[in-house]
ModelCIF file with pLDDT and N, C-alpha, C, O atoms, coordinates in Angstrom:
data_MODEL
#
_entry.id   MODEL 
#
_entity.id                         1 
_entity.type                       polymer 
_entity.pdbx_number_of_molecules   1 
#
_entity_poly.entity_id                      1 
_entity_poly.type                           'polypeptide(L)' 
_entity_poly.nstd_linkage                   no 
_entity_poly.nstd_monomer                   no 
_entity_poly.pdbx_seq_one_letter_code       
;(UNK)(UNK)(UNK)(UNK)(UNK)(UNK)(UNK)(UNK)(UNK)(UNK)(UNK)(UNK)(UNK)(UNK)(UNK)(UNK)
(UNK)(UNK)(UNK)(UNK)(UNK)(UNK)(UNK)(UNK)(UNK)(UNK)(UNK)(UNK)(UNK)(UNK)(UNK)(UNK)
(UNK)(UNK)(UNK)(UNK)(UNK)(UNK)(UNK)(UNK)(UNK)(UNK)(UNK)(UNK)(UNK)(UNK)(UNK)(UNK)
;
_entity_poly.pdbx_seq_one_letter_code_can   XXXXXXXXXXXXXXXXXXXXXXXXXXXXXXXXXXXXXXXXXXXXXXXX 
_entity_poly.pdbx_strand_id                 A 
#
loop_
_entity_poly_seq.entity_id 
_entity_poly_seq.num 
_entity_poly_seq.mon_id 
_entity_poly_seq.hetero 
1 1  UNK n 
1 2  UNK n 
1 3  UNK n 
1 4  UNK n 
1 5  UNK n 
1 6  UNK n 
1 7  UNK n 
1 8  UNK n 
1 9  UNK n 
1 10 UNK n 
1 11 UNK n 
1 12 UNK n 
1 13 UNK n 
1 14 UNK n 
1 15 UNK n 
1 16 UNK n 
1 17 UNK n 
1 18 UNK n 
1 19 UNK n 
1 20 UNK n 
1 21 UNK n 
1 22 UNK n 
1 23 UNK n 
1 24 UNK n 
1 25 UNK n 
1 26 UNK n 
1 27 UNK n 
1 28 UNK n 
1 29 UNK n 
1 30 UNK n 
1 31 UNK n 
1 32 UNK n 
1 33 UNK n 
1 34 UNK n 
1 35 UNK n 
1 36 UNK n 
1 37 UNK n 
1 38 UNK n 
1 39 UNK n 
1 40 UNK n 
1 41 UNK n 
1 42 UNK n 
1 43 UNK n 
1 44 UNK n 
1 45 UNK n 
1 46 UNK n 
1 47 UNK n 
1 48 UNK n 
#
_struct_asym.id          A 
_struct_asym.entity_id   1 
#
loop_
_ma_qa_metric.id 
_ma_qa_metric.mode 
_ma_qa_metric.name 
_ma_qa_metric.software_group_id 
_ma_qa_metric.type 
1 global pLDDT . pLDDT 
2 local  pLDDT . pLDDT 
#
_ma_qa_metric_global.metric_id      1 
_ma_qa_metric_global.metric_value   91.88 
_ma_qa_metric_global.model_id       1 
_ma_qa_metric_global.ordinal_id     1 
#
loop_
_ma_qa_metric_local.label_asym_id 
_ma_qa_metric_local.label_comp_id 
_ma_qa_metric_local.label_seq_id 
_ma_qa_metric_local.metric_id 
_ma_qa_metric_local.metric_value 
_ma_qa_metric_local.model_id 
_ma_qa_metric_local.ordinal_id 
A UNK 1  2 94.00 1 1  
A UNK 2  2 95.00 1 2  
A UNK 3  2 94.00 1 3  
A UNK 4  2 95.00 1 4  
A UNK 5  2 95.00 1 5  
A UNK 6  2 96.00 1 6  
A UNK 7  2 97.00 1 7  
A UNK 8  2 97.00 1 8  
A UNK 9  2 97.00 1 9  
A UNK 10 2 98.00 1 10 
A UNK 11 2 98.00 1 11 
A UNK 12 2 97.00 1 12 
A UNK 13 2 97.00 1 13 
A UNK 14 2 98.00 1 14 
A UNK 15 2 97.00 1 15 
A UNK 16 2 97.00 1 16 
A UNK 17 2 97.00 1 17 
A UNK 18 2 97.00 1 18 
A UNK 19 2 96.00 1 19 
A UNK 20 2 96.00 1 20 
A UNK 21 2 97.00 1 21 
A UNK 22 2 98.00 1 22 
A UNK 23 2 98.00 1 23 
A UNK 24 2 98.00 1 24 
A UNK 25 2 97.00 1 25 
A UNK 26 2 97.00 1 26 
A UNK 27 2 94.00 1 27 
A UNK 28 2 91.00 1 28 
A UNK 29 2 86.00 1 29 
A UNK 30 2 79.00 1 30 
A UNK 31 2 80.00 1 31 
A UNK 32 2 80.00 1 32 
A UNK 33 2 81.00 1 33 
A UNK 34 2 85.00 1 34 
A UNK 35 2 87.00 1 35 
A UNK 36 2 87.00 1 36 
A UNK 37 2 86.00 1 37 
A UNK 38 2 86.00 1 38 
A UNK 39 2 89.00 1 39 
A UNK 40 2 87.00 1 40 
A UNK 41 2 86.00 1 41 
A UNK 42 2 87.00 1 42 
A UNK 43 2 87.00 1 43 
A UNK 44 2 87.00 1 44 
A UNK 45 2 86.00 1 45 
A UNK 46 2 86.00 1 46 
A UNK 47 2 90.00 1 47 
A UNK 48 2 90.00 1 48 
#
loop_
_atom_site.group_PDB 
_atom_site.id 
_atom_site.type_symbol 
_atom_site.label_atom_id 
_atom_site.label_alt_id 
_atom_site.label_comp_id 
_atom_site.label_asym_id 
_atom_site.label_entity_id 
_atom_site.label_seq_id 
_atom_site.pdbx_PDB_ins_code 
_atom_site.Cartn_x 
_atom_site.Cartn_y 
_atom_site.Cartn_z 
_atom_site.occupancy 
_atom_site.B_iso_or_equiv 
_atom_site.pdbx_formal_charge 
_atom_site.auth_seq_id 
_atom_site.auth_comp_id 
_atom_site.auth_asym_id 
_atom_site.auth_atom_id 
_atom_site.pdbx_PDB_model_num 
ATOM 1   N N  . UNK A 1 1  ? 12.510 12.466 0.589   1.00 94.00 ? 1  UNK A N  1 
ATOM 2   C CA . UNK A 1 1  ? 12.697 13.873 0.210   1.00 94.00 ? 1  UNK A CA 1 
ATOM 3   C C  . UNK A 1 1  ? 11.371 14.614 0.068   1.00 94.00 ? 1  UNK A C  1 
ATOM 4   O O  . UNK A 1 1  ? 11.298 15.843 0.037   1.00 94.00 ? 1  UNK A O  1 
ATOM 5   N N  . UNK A 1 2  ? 10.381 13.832 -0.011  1.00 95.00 ? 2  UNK A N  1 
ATOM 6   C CA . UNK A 1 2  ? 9.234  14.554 -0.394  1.00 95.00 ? 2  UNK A CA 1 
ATOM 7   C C  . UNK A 1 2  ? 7.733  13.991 0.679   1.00 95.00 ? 2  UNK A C  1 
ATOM 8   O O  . UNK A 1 2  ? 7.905  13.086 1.497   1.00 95.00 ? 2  UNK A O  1 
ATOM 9   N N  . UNK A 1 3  ? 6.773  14.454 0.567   1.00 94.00 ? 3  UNK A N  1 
ATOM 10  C CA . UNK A 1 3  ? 5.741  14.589 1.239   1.00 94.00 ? 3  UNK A CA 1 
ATOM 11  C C  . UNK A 1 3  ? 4.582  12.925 1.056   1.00 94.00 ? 3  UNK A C  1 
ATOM 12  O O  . UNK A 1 3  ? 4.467  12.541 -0.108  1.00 94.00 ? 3  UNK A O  1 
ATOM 13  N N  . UNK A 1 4  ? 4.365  12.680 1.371   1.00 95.00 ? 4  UNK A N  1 
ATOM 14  C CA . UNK A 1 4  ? 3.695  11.007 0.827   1.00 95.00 ? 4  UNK A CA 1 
ATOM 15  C C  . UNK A 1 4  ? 2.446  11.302 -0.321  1.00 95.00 ? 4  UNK A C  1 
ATOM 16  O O  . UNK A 1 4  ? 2.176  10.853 -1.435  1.00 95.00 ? 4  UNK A O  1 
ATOM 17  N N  . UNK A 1 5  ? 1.735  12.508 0.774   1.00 95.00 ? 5  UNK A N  1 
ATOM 18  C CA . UNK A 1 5  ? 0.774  12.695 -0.383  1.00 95.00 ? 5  UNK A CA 1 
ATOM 19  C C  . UNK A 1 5  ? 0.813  13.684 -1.261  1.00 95.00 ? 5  UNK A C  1 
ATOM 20  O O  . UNK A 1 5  ? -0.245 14.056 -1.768  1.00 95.00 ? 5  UNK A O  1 
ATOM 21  N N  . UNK A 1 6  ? 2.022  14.287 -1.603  1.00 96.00 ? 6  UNK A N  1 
ATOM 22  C CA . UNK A 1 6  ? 2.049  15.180 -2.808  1.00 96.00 ? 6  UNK A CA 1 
ATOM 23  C C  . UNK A 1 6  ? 3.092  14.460 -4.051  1.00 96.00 ? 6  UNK A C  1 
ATOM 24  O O  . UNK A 1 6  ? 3.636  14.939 -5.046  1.00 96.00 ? 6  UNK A O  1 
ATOM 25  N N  . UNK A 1 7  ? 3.069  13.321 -3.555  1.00 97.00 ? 7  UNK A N  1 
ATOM 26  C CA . UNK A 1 7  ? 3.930  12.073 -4.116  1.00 97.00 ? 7  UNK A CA 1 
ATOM 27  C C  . UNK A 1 7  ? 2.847  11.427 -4.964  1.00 97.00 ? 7  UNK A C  1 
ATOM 28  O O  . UNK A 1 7  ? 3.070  11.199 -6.153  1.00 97.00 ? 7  UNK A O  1 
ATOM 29  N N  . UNK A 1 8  ? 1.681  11.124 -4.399  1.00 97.00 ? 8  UNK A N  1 
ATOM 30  C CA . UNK A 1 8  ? 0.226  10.993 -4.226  1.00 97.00 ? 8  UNK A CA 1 
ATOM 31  C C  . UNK A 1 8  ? -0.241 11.085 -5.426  1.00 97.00 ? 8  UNK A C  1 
ATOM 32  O O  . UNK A 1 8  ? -0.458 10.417 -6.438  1.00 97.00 ? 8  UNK A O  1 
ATOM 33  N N  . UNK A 1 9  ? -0.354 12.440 -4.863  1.00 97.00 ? 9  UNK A N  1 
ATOM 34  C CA . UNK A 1 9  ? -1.297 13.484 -6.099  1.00 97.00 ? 9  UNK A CA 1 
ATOM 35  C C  . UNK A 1 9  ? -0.424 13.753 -7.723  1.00 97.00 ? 9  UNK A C  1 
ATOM 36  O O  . UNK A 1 9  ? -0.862 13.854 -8.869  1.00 97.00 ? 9  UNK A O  1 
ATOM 37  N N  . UNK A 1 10 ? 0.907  13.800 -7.180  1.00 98.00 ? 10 UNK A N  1 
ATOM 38  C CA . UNK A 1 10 ? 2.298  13.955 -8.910  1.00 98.00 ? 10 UNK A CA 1 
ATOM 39  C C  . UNK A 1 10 ? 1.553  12.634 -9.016  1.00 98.00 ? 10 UNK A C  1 
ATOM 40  O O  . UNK A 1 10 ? 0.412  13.078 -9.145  1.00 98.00 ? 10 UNK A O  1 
ATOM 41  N N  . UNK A 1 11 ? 1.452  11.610 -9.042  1.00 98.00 ? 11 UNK A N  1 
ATOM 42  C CA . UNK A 1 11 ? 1.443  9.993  -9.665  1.00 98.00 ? 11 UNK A CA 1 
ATOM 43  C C  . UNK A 1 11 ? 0.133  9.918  -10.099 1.00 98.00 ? 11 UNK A C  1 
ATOM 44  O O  . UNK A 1 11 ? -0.123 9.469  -11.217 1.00 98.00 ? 11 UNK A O  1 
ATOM 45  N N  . UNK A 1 12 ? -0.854 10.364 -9.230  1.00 97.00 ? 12 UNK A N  1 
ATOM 46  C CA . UNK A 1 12 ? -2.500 9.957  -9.663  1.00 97.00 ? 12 UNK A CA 1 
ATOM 47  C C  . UNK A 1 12 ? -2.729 11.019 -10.977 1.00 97.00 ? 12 UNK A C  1 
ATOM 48  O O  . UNK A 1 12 ? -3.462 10.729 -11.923 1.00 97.00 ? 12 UNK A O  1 
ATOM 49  N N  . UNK A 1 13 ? -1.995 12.265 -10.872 1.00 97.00 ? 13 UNK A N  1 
ATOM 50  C CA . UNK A 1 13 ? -2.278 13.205 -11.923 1.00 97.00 ? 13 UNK A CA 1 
ATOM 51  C C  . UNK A 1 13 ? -1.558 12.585 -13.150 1.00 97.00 ? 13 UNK A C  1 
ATOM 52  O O  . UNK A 1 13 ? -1.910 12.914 -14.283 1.00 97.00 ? 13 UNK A O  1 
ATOM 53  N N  . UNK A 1 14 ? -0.705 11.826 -12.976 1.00 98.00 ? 14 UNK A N  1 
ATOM 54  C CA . UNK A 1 14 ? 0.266  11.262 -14.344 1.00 98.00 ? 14 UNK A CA 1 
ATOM 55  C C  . UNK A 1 14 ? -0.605 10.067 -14.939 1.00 98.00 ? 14 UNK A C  1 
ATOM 56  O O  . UNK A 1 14 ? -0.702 9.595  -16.072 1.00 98.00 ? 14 UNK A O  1 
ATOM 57  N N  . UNK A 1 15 ? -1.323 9.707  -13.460 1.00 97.00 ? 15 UNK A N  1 
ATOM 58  C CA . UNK A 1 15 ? -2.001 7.983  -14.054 1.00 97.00 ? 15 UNK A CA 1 
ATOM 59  C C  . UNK A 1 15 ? -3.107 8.702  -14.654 1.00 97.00 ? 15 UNK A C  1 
ATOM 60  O O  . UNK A 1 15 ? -3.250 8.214  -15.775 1.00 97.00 ? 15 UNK A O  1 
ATOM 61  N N  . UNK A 1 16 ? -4.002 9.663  -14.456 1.00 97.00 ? 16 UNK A N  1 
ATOM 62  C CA . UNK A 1 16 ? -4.854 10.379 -14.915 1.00 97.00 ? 16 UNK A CA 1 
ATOM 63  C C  . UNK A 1 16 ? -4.809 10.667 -16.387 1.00 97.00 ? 16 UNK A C  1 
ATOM 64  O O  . UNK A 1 16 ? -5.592 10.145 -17.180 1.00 97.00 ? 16 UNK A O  1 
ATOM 65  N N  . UNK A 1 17 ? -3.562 11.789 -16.837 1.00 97.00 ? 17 UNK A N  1 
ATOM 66  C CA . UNK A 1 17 ? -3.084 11.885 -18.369 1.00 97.00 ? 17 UNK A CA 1 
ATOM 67  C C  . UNK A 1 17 ? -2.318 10.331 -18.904 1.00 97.00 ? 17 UNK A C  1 
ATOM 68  O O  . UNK A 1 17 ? -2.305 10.177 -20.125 1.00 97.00 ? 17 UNK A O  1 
ATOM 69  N N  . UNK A 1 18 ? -1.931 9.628  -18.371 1.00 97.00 ? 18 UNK A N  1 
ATOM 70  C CA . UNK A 1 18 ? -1.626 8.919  -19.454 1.00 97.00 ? 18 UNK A CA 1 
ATOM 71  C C  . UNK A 1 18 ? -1.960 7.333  -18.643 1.00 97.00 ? 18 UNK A C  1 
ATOM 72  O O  . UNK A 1 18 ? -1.103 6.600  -18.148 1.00 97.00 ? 18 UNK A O  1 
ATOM 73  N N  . UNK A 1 19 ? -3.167 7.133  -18.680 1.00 96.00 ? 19 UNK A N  1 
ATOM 74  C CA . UNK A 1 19 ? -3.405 5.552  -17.905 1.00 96.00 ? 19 UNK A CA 1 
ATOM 75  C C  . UNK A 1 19 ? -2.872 4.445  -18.081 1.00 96.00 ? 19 UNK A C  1 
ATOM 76  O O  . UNK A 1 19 ? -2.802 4.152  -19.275 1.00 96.00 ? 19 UNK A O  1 
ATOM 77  N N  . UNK A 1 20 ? -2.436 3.652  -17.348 1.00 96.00 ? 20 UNK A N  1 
ATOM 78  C CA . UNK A 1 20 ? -1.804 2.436  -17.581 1.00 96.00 ? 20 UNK A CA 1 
ATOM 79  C C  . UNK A 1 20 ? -0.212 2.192  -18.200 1.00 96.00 ? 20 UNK A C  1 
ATOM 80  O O  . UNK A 1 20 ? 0.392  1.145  -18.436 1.00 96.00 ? 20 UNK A O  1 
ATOM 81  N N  . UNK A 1 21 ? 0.138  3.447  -18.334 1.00 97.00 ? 21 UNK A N  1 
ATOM 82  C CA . UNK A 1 21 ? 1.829  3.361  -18.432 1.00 97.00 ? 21 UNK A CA 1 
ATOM 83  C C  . UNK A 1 21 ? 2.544  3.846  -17.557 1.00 97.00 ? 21 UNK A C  1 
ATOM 84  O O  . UNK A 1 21 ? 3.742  3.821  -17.837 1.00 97.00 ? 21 UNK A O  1 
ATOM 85  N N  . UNK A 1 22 ? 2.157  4.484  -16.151 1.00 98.00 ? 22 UNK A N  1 
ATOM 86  C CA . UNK A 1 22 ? 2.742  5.176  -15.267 1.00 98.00 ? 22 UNK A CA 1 
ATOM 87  C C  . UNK A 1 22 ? 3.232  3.937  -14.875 1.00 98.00 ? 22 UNK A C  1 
ATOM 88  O O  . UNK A 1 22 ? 2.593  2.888  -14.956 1.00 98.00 ? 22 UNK A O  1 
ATOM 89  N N  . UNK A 1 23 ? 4.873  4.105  -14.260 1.00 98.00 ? 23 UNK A N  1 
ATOM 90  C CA . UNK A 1 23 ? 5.446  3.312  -13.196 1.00 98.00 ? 23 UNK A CA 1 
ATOM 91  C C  . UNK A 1 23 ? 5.862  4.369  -12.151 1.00 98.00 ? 23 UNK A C  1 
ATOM 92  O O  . UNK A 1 23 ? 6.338  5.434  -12.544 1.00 98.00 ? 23 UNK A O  1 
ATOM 93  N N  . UNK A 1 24 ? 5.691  4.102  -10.761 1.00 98.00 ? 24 UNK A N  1 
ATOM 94  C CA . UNK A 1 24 ? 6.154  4.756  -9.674  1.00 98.00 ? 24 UNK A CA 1 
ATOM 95  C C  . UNK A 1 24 ? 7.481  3.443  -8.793  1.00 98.00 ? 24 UNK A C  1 
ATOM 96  O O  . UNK A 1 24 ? 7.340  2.398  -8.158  1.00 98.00 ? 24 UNK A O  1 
ATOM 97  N N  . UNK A 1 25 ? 8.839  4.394  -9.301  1.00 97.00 ? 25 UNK A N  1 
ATOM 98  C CA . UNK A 1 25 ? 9.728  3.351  -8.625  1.00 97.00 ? 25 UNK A CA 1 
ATOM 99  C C  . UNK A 1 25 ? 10.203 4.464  -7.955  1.00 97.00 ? 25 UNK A C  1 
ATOM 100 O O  . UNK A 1 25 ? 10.409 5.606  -8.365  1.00 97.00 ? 25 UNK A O  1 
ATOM 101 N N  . UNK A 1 26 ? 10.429 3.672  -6.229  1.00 97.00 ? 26 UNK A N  1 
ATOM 102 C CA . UNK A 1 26 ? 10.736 4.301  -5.065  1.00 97.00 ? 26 UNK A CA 1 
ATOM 103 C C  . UNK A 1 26 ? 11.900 4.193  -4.476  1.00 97.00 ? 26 UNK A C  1 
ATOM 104 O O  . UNK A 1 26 ? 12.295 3.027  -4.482  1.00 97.00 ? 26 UNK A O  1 
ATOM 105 N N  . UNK A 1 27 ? 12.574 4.897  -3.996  1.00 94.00 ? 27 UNK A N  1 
ATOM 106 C CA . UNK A 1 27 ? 14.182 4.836  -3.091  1.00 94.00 ? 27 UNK A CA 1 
ATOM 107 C C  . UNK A 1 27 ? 13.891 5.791  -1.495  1.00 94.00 ? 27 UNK A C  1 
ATOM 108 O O  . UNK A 1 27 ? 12.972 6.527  -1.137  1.00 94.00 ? 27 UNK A O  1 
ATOM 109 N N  . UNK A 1 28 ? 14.903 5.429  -0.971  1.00 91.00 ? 28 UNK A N  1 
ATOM 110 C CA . UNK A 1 28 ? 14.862 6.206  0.125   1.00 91.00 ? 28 UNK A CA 1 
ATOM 111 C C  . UNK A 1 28 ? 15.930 6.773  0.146   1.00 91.00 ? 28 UNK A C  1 
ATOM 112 O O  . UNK A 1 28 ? 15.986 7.607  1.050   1.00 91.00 ? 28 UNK A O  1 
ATOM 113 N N  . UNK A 1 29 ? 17.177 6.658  -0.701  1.00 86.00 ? 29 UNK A N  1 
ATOM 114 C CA . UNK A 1 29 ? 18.739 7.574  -0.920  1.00 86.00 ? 29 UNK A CA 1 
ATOM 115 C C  . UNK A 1 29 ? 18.532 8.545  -0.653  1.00 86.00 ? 29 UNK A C  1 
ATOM 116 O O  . UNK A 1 29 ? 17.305 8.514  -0.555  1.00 86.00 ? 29 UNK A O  1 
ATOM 117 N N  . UNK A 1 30 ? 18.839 9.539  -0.424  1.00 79.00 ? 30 UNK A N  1 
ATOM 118 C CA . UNK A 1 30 ? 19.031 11.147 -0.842  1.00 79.00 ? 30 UNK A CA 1 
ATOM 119 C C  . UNK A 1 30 ? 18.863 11.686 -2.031  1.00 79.00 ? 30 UNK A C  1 
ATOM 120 O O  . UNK A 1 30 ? 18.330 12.754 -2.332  1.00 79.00 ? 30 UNK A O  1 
ATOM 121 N N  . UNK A 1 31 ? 19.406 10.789 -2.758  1.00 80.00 ? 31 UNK A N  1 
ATOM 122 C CA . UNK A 1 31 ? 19.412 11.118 -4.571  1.00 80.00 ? 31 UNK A CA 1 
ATOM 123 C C  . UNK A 1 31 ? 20.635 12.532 -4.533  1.00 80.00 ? 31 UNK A C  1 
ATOM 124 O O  . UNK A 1 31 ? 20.540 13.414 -5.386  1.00 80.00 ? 31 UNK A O  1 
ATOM 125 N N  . UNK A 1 32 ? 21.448 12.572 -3.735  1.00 80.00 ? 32 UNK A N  1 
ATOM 126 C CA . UNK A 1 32 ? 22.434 13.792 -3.348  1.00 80.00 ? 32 UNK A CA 1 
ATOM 127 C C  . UNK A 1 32 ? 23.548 13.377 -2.447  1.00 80.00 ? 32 UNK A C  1 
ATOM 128 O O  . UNK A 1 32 ? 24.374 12.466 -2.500  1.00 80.00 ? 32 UNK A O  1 
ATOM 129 N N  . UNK A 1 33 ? 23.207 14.734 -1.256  1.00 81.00 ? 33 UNK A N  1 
ATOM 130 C CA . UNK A 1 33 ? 23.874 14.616 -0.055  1.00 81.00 ? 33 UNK A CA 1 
ATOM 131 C C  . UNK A 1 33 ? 22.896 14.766 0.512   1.00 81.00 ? 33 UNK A C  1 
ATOM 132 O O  . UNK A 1 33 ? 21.806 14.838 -0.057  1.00 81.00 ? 33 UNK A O  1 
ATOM 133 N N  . UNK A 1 34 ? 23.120 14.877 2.210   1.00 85.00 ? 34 UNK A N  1 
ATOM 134 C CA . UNK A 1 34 ? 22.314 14.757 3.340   1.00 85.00 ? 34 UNK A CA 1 
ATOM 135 C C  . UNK A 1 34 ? 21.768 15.921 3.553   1.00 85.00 ? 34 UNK A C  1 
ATOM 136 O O  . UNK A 1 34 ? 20.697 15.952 4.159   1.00 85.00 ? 34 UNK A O  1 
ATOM 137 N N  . UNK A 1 35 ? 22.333 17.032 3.140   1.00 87.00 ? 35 UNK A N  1 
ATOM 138 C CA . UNK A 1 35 ? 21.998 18.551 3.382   1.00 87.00 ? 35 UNK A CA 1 
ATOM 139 C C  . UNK A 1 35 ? 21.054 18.995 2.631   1.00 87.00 ? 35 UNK A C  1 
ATOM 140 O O  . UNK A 1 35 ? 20.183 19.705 3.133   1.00 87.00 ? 35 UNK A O  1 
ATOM 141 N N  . UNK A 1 36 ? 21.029 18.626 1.097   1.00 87.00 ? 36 UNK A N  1 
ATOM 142 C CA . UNK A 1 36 ? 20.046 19.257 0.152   1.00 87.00 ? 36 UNK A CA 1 
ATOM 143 C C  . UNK A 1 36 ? 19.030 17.988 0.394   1.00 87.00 ? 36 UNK A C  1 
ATOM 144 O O  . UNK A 1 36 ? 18.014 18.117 -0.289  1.00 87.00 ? 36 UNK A O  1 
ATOM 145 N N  . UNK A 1 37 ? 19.048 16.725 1.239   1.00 86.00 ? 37 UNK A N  1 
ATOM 146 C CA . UNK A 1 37 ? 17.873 16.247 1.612   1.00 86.00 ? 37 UNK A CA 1 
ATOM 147 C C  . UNK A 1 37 ? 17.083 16.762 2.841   1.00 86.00 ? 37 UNK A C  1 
ATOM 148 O O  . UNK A 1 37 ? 15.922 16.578 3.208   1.00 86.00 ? 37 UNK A O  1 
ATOM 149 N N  . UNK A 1 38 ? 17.989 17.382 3.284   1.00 86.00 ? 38 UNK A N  1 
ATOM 150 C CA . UNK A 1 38 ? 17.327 17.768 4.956   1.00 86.00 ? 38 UNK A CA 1 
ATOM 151 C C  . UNK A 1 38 ? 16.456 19.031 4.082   1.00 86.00 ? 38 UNK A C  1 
ATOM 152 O O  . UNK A 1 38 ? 15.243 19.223 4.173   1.00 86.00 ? 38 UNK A O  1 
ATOM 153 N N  . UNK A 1 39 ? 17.434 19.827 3.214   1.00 89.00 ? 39 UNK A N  1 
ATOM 154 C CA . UNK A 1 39 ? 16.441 21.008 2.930   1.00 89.00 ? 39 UNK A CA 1 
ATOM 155 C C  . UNK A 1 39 ? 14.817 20.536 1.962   1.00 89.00 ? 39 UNK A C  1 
ATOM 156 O O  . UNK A 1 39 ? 13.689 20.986 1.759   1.00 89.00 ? 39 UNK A O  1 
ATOM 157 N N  . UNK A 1 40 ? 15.564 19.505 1.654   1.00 87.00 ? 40 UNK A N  1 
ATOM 158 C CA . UNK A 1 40 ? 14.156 19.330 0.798   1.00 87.00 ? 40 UNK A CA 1 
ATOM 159 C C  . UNK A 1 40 ? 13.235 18.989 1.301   1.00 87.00 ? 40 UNK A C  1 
ATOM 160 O O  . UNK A 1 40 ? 12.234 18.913 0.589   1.00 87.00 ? 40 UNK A O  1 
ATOM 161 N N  . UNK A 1 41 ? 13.118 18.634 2.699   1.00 86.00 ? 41 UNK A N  1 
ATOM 162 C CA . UNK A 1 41 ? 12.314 17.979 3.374   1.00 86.00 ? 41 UNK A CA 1 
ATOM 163 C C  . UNK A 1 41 ? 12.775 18.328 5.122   1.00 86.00 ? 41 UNK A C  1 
ATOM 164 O O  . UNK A 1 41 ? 13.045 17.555 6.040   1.00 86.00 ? 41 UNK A O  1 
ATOM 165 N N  . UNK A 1 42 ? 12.741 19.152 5.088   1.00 87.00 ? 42 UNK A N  1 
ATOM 166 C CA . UNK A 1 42 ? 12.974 19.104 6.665   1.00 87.00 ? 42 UNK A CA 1 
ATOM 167 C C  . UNK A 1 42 ? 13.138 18.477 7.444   1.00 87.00 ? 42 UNK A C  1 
ATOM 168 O O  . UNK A 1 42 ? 14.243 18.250 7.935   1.00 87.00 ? 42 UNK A O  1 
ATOM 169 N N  . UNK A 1 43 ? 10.987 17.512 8.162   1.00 87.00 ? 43 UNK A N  1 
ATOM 170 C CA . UNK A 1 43 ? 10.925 16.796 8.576   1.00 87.00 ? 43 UNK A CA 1 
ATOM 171 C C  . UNK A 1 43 ? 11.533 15.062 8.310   1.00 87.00 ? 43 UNK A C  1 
ATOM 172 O O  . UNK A 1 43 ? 11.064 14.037 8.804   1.00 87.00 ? 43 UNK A O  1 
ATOM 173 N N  . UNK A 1 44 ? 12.867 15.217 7.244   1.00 87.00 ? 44 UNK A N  1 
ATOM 174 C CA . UNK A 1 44 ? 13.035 14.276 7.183   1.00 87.00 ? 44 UNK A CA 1 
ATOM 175 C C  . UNK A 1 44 ? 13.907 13.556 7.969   1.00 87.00 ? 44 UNK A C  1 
ATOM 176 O O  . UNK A 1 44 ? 15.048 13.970 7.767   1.00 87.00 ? 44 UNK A O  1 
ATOM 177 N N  . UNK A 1 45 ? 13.875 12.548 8.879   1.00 86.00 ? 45 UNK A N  1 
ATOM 178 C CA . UNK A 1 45 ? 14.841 12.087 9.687   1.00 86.00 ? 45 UNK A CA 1 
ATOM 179 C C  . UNK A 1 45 ? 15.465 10.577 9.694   1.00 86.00 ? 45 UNK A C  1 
ATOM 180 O O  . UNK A 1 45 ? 15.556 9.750  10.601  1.00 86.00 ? 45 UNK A O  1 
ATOM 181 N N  . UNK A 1 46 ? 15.824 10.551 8.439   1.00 86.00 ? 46 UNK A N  1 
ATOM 182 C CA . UNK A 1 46 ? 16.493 9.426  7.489   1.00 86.00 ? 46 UNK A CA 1 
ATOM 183 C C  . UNK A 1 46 ? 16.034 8.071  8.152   1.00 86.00 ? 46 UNK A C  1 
ATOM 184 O O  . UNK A 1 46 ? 16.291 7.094  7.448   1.00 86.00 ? 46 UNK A O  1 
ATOM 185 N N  . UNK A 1 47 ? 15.532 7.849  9.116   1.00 90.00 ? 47 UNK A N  1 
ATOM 186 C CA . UNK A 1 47 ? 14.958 6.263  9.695   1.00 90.00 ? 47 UNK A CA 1 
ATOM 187 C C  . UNK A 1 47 ? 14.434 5.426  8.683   1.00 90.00 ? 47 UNK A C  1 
ATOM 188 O O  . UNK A 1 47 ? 13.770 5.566  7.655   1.00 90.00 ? 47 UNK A O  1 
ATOM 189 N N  . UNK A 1 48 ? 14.804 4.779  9.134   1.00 90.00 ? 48 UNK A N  1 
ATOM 190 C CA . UNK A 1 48 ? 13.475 3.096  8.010   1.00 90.00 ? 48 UNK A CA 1 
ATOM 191 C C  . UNK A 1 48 ? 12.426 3.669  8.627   1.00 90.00 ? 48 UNK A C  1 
ATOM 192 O O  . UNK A 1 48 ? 11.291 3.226  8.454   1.00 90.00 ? 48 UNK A O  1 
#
């Protein structure tokens, strides 16, 4: 749904304010439907 490196930058800015308690857990679902994923991401074209 989202961009790799503005995924990136949200996580390094979190590890930044609060060090060593950030967890980054990842999915590839939609977290929805297919439509409000396409909008969230355009270029997204659901592949592995």
């Amino acid at each position: 749904n989202h961009s790799a490196l503005k995924v990136a930058e949200n996580f390094r800015m979190l590890e930044t304010l609060f060090p060593g308690r950030i967890d980054l857990g990842i999915g590839r679902a939609p977290g929805g439907d297919r439509i409000t994923a396409a909008l969230l991401n355009p270029s997204n074209d659901f592949s592995e």
